[in-house]
Protein backbone atom coordinates (compact mmCIF):
# COMPACT_ATOMS: atom_id res chain seq x y z
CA UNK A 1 0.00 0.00 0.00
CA UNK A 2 2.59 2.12 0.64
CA UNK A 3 4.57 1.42 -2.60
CA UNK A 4 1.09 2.65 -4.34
CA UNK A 5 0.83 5.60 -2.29
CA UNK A 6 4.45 6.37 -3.02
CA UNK A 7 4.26 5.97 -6.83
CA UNK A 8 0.58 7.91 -7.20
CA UNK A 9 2.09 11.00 -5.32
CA UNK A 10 5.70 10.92 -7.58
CA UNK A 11 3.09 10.84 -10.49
CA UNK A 12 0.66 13.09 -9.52
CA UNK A 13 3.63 15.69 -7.86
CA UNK A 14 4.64 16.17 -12.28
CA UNK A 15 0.85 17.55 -12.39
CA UNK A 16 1.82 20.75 -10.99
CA UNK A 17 3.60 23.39 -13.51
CA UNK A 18 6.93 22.31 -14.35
CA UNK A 19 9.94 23.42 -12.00
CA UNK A 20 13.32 22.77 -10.77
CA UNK A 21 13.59 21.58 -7.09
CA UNK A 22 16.74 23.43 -5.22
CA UNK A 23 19.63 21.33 -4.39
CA UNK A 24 19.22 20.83 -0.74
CA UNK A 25 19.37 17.96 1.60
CA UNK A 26 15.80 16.62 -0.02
CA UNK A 27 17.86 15.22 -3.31
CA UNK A 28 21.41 14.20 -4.69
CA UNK A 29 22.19 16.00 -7.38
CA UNK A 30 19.93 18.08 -9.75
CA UNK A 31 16.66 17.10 -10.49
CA UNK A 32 13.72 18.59 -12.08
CA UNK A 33 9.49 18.08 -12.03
CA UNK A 34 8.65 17.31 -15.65
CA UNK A 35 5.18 18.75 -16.90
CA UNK A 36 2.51 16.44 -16.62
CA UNK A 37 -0.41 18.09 -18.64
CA UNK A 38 -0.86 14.66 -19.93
CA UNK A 39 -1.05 12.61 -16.54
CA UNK A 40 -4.34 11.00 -15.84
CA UNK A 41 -4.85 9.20 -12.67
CA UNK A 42 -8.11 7.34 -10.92
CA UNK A 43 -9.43 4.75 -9.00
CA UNK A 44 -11.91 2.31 -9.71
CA UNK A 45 -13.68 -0.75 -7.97
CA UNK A 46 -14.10 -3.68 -9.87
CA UNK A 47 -16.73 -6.58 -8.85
CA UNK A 48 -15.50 -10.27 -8.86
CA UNK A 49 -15.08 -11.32 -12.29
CA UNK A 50 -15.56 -8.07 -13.77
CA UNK A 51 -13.22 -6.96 -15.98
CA UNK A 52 -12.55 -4.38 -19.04
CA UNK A 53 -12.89 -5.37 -22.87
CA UNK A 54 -9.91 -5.76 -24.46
CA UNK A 55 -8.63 -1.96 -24.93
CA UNK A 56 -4.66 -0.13 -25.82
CA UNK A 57 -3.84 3.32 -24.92
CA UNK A 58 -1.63 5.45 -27.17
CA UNK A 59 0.81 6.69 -24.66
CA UNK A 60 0.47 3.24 -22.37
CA UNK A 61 -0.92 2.86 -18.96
CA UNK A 62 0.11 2.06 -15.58
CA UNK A 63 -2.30 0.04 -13.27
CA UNK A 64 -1.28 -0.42 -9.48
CA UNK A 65 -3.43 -2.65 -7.45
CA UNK A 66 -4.71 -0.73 -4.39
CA UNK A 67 -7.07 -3.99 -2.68
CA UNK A 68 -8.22 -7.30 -3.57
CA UNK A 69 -6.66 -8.99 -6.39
CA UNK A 70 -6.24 -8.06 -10.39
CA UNK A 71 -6.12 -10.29 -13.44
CA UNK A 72 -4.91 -8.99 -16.53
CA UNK A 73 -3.58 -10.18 -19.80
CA UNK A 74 -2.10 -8.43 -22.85
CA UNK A 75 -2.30 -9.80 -26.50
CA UNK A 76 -0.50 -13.00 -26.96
CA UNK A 77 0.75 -13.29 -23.26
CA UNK A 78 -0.25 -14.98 -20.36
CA UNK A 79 -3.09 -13.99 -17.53
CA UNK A 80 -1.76 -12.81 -14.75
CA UNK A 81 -2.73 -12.08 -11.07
CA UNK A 82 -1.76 -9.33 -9.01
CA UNK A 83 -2.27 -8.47 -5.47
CA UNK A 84 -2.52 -5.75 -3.23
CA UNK A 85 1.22 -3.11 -3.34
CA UNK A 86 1.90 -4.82 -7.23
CA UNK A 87 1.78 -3.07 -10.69
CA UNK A 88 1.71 -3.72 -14.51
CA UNK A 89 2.66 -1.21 -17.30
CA UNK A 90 0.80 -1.64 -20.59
CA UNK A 91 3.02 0.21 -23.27
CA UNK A 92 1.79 1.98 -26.15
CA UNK A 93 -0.76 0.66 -28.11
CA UNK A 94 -0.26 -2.89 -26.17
CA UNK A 95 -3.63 -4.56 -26.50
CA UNK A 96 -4.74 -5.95 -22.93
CA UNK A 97 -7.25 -5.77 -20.42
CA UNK A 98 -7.61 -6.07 -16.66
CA UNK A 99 -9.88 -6.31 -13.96
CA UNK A 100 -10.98 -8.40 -10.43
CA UNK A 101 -9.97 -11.99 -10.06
CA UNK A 102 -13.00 -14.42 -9.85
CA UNK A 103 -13.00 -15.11 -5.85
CA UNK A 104 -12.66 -11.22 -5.04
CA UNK A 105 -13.49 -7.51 -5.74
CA UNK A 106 -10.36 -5.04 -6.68
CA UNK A 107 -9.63 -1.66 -5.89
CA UNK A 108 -7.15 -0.47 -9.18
CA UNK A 109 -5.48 2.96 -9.24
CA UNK A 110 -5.05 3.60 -13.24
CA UNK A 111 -2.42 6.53 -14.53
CA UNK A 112 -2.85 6.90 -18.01
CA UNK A 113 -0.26 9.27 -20.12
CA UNK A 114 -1.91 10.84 -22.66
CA UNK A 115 -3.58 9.96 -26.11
CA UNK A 116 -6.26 7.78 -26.92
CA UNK A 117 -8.32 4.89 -25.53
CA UNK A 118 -9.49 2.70 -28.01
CA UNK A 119 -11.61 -0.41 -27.07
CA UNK A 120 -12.01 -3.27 -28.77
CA UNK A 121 -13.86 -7.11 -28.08
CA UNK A 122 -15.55 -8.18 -24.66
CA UNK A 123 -13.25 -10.35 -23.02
CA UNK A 124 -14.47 -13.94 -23.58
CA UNK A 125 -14.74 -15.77 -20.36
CA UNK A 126 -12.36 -18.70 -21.69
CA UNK A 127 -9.78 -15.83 -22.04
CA UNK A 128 -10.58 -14.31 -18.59
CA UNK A 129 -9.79 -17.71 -17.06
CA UNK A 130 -6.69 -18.09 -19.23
CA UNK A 131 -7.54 -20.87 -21.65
């Protein structure tokens, strides 16, 4: 939880205007905020067994599991679970989808960069249980 908490804030901190942080005792060496106009970040609950269709984003998408447990698959790969503190990083224009595990409902914190959504086929349920 406190990996999530950690990451959200470092993403959402590049939503303010773009600035460079004073050496100090905070950091070692120079480092600077980078804009993040494009930063999207939210939360949704999923249901057991509810899940997205498959979908790719044009800039990718990060998905951090906040409770319960995640399954999610990209084209051509394996499904996987996640729990609770874990993430996955969908690149750009990787076709997946994602959503609760069968047994359990899941909290997801989603930070999308910019572009496009663009959905695509339900997930069957022989995919959703990885056959």
């Amino acid at each position: 939880m406190k990996r999530i908490a950690v990451l959200l804030w470092l993403v959402l901190a590049g939503v303010v205007a773009a600035q460079q942080v004073p050496d100090d005792s905070r950091f070692t060496g120079k480092t600077v905020v980078m804009d993040g106009k494009d930063l999207s970040a939210a939360r949704r609950r999923f249901e057991p067994g509810a899940r997205t269709a498959w979908h790719s984003h044009d800039k990718g998408q990060l998905l951090l599991v906040e409770e319960g447990r995640m399954r999610t698959q990209k084209k051509g790969g394996a499904v996987r679970e996640l729990g609770a503190g874990e993430s996955d990083y969908a690149g750009p224009s990787v076709v997946h989808w994602h959503g609760a595990a069968a047994g359990q409902p899941l909290v997801q914190i989603n930070v999308g960069f910019g572009g496009e959504t663009k959905w695509l086929e339900k997930v069957t349920d022989a995919e959703y249980r990885g056959k």
